[in-house]
C-alpha atoms as a PDB file:
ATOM      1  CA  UNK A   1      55.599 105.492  98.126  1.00  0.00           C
ATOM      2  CA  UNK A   2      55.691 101.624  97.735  1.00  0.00           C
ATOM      3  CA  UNK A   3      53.055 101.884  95.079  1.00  0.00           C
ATOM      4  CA  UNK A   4      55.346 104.510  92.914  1.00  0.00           C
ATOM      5  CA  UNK A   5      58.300 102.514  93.833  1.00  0.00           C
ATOM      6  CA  UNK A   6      57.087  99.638  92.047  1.00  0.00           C
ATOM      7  CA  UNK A   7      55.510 101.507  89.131  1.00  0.00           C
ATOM      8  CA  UNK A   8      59.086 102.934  88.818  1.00  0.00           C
ATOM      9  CA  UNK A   9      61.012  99.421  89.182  1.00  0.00           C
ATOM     10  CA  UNK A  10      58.542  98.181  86.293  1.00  0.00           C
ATOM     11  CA  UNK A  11      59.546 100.851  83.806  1.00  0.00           C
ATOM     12  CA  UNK A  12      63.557 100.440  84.727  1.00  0.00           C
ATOM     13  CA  UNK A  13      62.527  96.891  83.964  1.00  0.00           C
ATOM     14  CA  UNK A  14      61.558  97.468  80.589  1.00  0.00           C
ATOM     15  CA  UNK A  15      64.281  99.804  80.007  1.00  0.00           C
ATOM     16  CA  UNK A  16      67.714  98.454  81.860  1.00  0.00           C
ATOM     17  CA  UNK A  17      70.926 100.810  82.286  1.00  0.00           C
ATOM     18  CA  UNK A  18      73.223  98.395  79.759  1.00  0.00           C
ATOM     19  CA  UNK A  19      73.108  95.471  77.269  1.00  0.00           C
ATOM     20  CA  UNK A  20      75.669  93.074  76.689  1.00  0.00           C
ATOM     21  CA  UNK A  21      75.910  89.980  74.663  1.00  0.00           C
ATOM     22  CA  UNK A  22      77.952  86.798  74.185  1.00  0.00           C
ATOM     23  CA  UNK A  23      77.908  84.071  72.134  1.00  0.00           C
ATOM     24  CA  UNK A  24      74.945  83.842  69.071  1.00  0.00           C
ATOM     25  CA  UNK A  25      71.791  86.368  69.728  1.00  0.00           C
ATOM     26  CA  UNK A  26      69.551  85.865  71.852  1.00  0.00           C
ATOM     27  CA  UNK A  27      67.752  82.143  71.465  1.00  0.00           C
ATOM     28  CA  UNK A  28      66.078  79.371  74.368  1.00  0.00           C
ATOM     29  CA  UNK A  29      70.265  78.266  74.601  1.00  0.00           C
ATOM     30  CA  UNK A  30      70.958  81.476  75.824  1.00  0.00           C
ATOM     31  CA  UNK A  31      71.421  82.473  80.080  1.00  0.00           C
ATOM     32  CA  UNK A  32      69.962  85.613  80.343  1.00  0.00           C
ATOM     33  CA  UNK A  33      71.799  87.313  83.598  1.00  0.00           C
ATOM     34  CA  UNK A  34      70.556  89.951  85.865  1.00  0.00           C
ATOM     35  CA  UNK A  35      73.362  91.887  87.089  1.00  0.00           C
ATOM     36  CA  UNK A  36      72.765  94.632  90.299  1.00  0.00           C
ATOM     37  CA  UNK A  37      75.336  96.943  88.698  1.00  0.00           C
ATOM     38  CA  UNK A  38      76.799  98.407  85.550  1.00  0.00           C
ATOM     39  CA  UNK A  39      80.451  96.003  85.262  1.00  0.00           C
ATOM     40  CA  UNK A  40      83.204  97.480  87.651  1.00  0.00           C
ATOM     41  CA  UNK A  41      86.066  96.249  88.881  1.00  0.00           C
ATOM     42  CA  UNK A  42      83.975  94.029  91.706  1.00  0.00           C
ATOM     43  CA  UNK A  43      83.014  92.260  88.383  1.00  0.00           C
ATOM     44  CA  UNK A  44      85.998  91.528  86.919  1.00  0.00           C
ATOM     45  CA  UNK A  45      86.361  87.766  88.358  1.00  0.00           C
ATOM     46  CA  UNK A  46      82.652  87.043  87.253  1.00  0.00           C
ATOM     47  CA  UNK A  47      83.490  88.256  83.736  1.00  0.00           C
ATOM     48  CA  UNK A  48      87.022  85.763  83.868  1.00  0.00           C
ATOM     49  CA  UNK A  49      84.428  83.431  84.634  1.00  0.00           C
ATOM     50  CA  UNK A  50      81.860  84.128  81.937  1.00  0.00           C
ATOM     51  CA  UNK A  51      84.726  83.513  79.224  1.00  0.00           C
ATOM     52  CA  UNK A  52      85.636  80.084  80.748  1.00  0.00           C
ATOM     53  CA  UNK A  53      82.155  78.995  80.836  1.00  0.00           C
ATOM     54  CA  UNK A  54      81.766  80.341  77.354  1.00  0.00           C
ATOM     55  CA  UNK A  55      85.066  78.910  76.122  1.00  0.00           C
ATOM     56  CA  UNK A  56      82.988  75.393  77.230  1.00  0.00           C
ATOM     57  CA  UNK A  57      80.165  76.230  75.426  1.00  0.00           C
ATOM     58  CA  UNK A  58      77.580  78.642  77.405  1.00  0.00           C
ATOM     59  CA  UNK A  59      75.778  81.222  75.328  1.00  0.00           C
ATOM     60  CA  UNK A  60      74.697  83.997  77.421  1.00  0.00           C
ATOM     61  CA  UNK A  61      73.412  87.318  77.710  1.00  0.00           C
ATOM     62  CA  UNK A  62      73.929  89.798  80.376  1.00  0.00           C
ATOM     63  CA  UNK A  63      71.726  92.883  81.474  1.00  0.00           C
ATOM     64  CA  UNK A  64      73.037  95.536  83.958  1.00  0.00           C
ATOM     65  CA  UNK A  65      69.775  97.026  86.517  1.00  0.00           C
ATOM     66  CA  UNK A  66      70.545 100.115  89.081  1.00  0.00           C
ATOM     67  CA  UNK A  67      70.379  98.028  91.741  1.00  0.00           C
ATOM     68  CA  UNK A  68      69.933  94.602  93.631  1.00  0.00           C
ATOM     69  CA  UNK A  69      65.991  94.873  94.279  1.00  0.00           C
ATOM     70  CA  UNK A  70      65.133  95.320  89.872  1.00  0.00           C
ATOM     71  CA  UNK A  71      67.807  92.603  89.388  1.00  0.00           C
ATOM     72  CA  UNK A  72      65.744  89.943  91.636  1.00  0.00           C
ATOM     73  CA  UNK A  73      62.687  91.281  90.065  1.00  0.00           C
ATOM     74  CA  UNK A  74      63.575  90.539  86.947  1.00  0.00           C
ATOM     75  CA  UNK A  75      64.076  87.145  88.174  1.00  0.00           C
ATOM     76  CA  UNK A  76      61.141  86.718  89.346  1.00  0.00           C
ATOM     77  CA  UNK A  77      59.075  87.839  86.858  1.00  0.00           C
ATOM     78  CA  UNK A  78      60.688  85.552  84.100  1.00  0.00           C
ATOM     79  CA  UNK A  79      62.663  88.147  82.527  1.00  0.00           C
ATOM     80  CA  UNK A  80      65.809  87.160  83.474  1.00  0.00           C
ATOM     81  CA  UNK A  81      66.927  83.699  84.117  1.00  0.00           C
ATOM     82  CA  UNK A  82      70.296  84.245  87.184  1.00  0.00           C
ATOM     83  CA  UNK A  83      70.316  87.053  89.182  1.00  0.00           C
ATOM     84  CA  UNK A  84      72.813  89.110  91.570  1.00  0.00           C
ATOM     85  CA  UNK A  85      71.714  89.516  95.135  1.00  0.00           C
ATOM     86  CA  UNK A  86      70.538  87.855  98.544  1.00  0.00           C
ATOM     87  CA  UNK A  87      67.121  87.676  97.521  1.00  0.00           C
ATOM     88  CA  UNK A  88      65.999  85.755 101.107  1.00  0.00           C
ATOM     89  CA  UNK A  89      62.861  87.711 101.861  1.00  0.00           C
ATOM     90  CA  UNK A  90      61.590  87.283  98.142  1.00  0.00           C
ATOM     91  CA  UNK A  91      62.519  83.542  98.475  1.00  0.00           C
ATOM     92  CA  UNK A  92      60.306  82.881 101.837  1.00  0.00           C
ATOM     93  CA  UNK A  93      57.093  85.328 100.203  1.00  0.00           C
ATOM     94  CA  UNK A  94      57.643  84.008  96.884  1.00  0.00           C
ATOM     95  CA  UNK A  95      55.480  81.359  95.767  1.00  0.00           C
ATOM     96  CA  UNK A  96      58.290  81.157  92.401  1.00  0.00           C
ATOM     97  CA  UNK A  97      60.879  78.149  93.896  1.00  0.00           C
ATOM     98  CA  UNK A  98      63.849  80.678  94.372  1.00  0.00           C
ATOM     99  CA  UNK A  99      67.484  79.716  94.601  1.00  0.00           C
ATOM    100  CA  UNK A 100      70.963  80.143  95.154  1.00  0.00           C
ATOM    101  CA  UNK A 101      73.678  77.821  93.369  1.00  0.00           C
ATOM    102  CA  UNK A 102      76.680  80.273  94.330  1.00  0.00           C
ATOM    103  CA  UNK A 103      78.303  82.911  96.527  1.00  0.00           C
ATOM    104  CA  UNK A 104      79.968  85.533  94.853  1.00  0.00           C
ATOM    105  CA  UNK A 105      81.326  87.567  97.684  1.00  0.00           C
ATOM    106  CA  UNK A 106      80.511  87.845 101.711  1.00  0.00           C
ATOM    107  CA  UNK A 107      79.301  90.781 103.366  1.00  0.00           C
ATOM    108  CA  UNK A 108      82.943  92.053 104.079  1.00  0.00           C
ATOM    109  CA  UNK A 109      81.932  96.033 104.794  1.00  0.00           C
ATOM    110  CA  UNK A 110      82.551  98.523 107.154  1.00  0.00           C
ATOM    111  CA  UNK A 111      81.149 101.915 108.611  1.00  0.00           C
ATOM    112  CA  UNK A 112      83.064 104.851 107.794  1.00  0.00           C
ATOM    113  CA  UNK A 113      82.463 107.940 109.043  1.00  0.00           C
ATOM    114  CA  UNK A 114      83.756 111.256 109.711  1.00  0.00           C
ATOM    115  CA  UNK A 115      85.228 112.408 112.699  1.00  0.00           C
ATOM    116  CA  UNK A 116      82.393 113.296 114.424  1.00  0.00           C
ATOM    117  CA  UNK A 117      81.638 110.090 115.335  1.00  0.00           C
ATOM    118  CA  UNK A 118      83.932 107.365 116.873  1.00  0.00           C
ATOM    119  CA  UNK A 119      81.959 104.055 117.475  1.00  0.00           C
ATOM    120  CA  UNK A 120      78.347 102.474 116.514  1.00  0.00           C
ATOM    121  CA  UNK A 121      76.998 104.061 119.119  1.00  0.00           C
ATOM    122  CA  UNK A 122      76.981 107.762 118.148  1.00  0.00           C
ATOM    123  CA  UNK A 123      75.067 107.154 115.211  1.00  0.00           C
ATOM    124  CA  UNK A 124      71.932 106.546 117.363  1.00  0.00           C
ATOM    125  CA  UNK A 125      69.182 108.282 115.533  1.00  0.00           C
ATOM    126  CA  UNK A 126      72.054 109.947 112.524  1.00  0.00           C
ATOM    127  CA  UNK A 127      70.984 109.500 108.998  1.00  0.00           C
ATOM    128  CA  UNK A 128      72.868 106.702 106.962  1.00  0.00           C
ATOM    129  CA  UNK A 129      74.062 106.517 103.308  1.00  0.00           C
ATOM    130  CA  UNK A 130      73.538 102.674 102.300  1.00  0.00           C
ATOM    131  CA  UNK A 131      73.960 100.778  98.556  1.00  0.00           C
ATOM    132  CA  UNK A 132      70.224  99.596  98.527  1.00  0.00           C
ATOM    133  CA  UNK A 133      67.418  98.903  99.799  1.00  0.00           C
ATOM    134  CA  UNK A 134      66.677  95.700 101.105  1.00  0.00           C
ATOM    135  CA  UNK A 135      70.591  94.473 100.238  1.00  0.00           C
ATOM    136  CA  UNK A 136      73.604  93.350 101.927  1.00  0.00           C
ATOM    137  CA  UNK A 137      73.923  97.333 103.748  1.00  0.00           C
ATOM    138  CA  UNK A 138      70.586  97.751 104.865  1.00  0.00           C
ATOM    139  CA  UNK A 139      71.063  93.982 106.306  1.00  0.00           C
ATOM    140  CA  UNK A 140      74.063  95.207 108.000  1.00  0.00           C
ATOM    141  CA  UNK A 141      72.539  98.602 108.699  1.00  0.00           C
ATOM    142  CA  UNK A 142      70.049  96.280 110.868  1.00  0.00           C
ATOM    143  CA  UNK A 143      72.024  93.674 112.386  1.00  0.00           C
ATOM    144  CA  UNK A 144      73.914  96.545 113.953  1.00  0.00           C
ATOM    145  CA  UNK A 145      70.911  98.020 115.236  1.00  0.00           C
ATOM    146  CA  UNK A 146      69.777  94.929 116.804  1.00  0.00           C
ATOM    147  CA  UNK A 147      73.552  94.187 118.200  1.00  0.00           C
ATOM    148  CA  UNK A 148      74.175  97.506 119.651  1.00  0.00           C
ATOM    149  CA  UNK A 149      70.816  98.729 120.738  1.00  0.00           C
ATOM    150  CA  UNK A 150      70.772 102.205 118.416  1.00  0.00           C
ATOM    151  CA  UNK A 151      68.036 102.999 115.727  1.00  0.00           C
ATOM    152  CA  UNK A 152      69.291 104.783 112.557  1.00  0.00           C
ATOM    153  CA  UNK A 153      68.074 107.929 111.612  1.00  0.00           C
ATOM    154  CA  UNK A 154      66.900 108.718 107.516  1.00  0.00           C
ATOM    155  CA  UNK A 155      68.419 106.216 105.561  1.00  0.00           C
ATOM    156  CA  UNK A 156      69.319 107.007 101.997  1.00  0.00           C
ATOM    157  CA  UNK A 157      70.775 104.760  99.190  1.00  0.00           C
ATOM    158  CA  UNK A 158      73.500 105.049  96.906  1.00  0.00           C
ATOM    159  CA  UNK A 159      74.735 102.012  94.788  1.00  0.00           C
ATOM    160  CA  UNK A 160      78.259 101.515  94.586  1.00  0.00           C
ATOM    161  CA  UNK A 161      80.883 102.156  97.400  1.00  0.00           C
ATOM    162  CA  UNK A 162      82.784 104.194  95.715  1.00  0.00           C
ATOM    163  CA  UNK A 163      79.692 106.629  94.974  1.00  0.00           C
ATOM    164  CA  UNK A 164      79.453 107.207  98.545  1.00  0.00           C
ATOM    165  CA  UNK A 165      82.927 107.665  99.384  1.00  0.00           C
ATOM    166  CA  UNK A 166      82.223 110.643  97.172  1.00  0.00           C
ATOM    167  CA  UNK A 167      79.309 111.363  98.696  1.00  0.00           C
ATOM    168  CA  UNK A 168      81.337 111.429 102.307  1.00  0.00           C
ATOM    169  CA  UNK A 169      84.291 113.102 100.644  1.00  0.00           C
ATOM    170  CA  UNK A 170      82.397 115.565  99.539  1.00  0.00           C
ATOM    171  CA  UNK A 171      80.495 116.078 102.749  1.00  0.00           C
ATOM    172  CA  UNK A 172      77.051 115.307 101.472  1.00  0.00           C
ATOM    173  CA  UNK A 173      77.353 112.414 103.722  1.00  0.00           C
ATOM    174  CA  UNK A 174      78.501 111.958 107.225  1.00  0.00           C
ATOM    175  CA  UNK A 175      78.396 108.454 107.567  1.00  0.00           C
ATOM    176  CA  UNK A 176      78.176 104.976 105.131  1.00  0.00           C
ATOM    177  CA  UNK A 177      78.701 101.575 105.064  1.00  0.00           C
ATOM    178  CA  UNK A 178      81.487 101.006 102.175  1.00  0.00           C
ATOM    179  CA  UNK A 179      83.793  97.785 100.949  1.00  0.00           C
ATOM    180  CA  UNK A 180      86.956  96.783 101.948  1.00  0.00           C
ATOM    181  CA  UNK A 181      88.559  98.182  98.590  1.00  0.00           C
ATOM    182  CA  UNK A 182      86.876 101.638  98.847  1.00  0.00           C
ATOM    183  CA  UNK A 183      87.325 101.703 102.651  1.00  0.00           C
ATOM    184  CA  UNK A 184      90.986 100.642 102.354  1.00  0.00           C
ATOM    185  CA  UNK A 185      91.721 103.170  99.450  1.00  0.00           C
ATOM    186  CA  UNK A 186      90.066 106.165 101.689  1.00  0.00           C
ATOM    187  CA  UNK A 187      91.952 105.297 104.610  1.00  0.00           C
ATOM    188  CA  UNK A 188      95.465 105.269 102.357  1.00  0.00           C
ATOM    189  CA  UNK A 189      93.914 108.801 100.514  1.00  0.00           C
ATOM    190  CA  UNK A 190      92.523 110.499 103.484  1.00  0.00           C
ATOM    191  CA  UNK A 191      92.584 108.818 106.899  1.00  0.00           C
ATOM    192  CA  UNK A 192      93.110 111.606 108.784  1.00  0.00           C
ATOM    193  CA  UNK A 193      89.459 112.658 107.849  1.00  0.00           C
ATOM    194  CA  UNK A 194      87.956 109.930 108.446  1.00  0.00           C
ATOM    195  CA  UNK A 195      87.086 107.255 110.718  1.00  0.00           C
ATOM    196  CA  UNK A 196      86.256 103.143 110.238  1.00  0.00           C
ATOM    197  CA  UNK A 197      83.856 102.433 114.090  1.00  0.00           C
ATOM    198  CA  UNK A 198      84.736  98.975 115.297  1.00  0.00           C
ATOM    199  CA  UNK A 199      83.169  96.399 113.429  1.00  0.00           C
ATOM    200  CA  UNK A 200      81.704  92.744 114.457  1.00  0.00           C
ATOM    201  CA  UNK A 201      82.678  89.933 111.761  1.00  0.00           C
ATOM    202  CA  UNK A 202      80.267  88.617 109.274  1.00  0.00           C
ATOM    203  CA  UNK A 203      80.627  85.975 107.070  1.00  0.00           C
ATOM    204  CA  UNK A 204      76.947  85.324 105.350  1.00  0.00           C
ATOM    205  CA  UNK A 205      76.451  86.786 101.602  1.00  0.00           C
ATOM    206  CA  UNK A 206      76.223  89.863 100.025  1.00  0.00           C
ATOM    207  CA  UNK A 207      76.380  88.522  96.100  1.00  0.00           C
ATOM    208  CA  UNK A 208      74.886  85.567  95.462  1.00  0.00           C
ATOM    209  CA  UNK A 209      73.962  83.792  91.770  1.00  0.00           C
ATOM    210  CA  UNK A 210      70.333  82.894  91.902  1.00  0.00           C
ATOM    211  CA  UNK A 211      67.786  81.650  89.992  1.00  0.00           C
ATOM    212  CA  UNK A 212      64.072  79.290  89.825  1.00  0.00           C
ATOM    213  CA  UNK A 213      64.534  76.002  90.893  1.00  0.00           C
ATOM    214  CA  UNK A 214      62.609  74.604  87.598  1.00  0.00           C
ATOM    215  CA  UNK A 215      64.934  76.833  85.255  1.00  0.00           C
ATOM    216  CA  UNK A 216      67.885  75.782  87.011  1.00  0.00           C
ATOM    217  CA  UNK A 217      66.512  71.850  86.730  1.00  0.00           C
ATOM    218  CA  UNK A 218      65.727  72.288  83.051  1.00  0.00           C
ATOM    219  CA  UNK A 219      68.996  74.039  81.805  1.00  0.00           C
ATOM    220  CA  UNK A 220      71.099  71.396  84.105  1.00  0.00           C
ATOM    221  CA  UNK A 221      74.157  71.224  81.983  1.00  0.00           C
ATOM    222  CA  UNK A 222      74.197  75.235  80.961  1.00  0.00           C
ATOM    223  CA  UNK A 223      74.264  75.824  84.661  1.00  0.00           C
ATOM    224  CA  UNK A 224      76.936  73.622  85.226  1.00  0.00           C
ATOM    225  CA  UNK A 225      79.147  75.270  83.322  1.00  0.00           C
ATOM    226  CA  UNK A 226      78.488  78.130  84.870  1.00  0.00           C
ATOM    227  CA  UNK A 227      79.191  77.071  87.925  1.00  0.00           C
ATOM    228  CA  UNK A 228      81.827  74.780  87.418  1.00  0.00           C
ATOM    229  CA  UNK A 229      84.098  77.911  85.894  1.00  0.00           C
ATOM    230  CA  UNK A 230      82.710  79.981  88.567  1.00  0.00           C
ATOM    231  CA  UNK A 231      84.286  77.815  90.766  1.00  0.00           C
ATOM    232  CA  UNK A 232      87.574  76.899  89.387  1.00  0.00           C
ATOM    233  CA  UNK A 233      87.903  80.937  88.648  1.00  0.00           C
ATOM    234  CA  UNK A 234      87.283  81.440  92.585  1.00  0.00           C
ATOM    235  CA  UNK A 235      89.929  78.889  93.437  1.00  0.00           C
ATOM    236  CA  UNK A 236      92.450  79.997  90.806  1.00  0.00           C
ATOM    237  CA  UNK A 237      91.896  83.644  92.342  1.00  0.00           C
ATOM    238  CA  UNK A 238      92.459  82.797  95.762  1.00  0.00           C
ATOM    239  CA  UNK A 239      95.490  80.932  95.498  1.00  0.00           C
ATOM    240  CA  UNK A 240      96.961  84.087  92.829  1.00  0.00           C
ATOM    241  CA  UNK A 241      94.091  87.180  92.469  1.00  0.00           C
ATOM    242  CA  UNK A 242      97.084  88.584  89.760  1.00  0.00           C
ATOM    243  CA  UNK A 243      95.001  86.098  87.329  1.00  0.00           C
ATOM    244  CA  UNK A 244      92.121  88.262  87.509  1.00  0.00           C
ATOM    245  CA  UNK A 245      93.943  91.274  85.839  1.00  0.00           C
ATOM    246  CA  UNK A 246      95.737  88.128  83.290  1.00  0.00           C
ATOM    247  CA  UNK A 247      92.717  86.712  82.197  1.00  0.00           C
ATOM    248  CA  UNK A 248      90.566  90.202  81.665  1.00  0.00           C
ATOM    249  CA  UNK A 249      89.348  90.323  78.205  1.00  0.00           C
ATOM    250  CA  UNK A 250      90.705  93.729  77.058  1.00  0.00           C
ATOM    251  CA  UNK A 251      87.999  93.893  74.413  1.00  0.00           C
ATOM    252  CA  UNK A 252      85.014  92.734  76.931  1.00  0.00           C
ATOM    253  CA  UNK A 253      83.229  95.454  79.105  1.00  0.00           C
ATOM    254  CA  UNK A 254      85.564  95.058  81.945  1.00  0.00           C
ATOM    255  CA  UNK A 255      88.652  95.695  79.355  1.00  0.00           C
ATOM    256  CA  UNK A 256      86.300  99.122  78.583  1.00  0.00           C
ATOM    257  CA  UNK A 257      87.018 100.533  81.556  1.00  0.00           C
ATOM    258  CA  UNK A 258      89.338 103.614  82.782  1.00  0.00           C
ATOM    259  CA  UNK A 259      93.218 102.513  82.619  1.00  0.00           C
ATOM    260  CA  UNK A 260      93.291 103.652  86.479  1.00  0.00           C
ATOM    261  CA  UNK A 261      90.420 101.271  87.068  1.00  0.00           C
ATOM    262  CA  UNK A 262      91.650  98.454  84.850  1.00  0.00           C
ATOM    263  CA  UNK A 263      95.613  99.425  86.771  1.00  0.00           C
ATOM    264  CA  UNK A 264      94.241  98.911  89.980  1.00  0.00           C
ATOM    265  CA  UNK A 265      92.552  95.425  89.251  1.00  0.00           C
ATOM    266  CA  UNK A 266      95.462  93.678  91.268  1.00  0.00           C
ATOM    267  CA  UNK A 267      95.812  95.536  94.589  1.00  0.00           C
ATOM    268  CA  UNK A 268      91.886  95.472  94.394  1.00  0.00           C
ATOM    269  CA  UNK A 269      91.897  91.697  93.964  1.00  0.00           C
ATOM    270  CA  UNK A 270      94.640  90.829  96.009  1.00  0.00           C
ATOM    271  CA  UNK A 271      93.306  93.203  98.812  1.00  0.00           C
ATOM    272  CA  UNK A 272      90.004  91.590  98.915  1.00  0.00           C
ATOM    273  CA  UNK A 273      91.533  88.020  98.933  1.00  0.00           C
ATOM    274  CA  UNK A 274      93.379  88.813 101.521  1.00  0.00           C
ATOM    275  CA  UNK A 275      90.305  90.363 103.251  1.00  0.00           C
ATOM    276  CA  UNK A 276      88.430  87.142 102.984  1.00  0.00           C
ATOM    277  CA  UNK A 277      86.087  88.355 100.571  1.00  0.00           C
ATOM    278  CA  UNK A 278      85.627  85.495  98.280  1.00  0.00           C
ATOM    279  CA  UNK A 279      85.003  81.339  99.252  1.00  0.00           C
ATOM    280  CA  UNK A 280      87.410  79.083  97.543  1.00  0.00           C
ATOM    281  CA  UNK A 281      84.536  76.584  97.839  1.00  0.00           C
ATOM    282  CA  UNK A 282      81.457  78.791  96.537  1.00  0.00           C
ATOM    283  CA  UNK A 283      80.043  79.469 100.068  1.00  0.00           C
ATOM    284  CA  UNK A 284      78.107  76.058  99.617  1.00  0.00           C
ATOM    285  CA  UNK A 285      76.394  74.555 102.965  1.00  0.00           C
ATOM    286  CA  UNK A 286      78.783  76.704 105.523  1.00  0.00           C
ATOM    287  CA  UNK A 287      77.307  80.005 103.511  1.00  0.00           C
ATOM    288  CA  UNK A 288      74.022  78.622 103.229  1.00  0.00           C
ATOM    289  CA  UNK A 289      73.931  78.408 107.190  1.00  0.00           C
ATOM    290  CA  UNK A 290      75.694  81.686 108.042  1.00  0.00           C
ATOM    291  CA  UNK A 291      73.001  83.525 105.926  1.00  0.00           C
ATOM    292  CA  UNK A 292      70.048  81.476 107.971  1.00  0.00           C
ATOM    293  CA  UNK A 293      71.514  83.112 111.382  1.00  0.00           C
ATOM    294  CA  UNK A 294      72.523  86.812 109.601  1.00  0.00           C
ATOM    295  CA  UNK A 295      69.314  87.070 107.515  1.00  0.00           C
ATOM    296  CA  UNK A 296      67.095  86.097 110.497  1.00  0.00           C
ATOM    297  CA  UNK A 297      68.799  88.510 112.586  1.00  0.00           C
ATOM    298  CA  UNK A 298      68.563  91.578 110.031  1.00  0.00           C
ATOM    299  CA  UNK A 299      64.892  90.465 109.493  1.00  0.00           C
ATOM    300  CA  UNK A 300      64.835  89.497 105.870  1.00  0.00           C
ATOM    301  CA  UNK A 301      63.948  85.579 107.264  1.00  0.00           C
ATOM    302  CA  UNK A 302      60.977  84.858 109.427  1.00  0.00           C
ATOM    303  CA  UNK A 303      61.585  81.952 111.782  1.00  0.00           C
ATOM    304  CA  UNK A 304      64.335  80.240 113.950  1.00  0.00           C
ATOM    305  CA  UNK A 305      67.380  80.037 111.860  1.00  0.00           C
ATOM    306  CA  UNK A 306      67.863  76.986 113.535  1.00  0.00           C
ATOM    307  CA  UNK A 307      64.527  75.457 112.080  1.00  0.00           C
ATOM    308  CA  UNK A 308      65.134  76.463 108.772  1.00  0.00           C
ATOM    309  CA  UNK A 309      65.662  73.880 106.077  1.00  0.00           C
ATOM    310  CA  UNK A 310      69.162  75.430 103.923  1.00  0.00           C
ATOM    311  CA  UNK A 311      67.752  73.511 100.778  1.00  0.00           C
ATOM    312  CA  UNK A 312      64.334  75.732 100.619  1.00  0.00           C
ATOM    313  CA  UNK A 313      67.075  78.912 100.114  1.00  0.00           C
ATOM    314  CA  UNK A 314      70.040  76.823  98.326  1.00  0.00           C
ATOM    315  CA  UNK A 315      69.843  74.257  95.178  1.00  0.00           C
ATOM    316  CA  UNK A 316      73.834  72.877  95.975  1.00  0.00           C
ATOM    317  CA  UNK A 317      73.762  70.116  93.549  1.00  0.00           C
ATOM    318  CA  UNK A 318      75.651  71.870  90.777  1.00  0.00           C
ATOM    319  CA  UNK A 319      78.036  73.040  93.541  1.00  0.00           C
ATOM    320  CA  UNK A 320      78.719  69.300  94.921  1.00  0.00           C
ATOM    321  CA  UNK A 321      79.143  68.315  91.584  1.00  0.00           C
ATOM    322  CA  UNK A 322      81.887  71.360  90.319  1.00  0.00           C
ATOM    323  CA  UNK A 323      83.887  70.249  93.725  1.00  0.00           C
ATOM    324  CA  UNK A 324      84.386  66.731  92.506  1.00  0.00           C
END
């Protein structure tokens, strides 16, 4: 299975699920970005982003993969130049100098389930509908293994929280691990049928921007524009997430999107503000450290978290330098 599983992530390599462009074609000037999804409205503050840093001059090109694991590939490979994902295991087996400049979200997500279960515990040996594998749910997926002593049963994976609430709507799922938007929305929708188990905080990464430490070193002032509207689009969002929905390009791919997805962009974005979803500050060296301890514990890190060095996962330079 591993061996088809990478002869299958080679040809979704060669042929990704969308295309977009921005700026001039495609030339050495121009960031080529891995995303882990096809653009939703989770995306819609890095696209706000993407126009700021191009309105200050970055050329870039973005290519949507089916999930997090043929984004990070692409990566490392050389295919890509940023990726989307926590790519911690990759970056400690890697020999290819591996980091990440900025947190996109935290690992704000809940178990749902329906009724037939009512805490962590009673999915002891149940099967388990998670986003992907190796990501930010199976992480979670082990943590609460390890916390509350239970072993999953068949795990199965799904990308995008709203394709599982489907999935659990329409009972071809009993229980998932879901967003605070999706989870939220179900609960308004159909509460009754459902129910969220008690959940222990987490604050480490789901989303992260990554990328080689020599790319990142030679393309210095194209990544910090990136960041540096990355940043001042996470602030600006926190302190009002209506500017999300203001600053949409309605002729961009999030502007392509169904009117009910493109009318719900402000109770999505205020919801998940409000939820604690995304750093003011870019996650930075706090981040950096909560993903040591939740990484180690859900087995992606070998090692003490303690002992390990937050500059062999994180290259923070261009973030010091946007805070100024």
């Amino acid at each position: 299975m591993r061996i088809l599983r990478r002869k299958l992530a080679t040809a979704l390599l060669a042929v990704p699920v969308m295309f977009g462009l921005a700026g001039a074609p495609a030339s050495a000037e121009t960031i080529r970005i891995a995303l882990a999804e096809t653009p939703s409205d989770e995306l819609a503050a890095f696209f706000v982003a993407l126009d700021r840093a191009k309105a200050n001059g970055l050329n870039y090109e973005w290519t949507a993969f089916s999930d997090e694991e043929l984004a990070i590939q692409a990566v490392l490979s050389g295919q890509m130049d940023i990726g989307f994902g926590t790519p911690y295991a990759a970056m400690q087996r890697s020999k290819a100098p591996v980091r990440i400049i900025f947190q996109l979200s935290k690992l704000k997500f809940f178990p749902v389930t329906t009724k037939k279960y009512e805490k962590l515990e009673d999915l002891d040996g149940q099967p388990i509908l998670l986003h992907s594998r190796g990501g930010g749910t199976d992480s979670i997926a082990n943590v609460i293994e390890d916390k509350v002593g239970i072993t999953f049963g068949q795990r199965s994976y799904v990308p995008g929280s709203a394709n599982r609430v489907v999935a659990l709507v329409s009972g071809q799922a009993d229980a998932t691990i879901i967003d605070l938007s999706n989870k939220n929305k179900l609960m308004r929708q159909q509460g009754d049928a459902f129910n969220v188990l008690p959940m222990f905080d987490v604050e480490a990464s789901d989303e992260a921007l990554f990328a080689n430490l020599d790319w990142i070193r030679a393309n210095e002032d194209d990544v910090q524009i990136l960041v540096d509207a990355l940043l001042s689009t996470w602030r600006d969002m926190n302190r009002d997430p209506t500017i999300i929905g203001r600053e949409t390009d309605p002729d961009g791919p999030i502007g392509q999107l169904p009117a009910e997805i493109l009318g719900g962009l402000d109770d999505f974005y205020i919801e998940a503000v409000k939820g604690g979803l995304y750093s003011p500050d870019g996650g930075g060296r706090v981040a950096a450290r909560a993903d040591m301890e939740w990484y180690s514990e859900a087995g992606q890190l070998d090692g003490d978290p303690e002992s390990l060095n937050i500059e062999d996962f994180w290259y923070l330079a261009p973030l010091d330098q946007a805070g100024r």
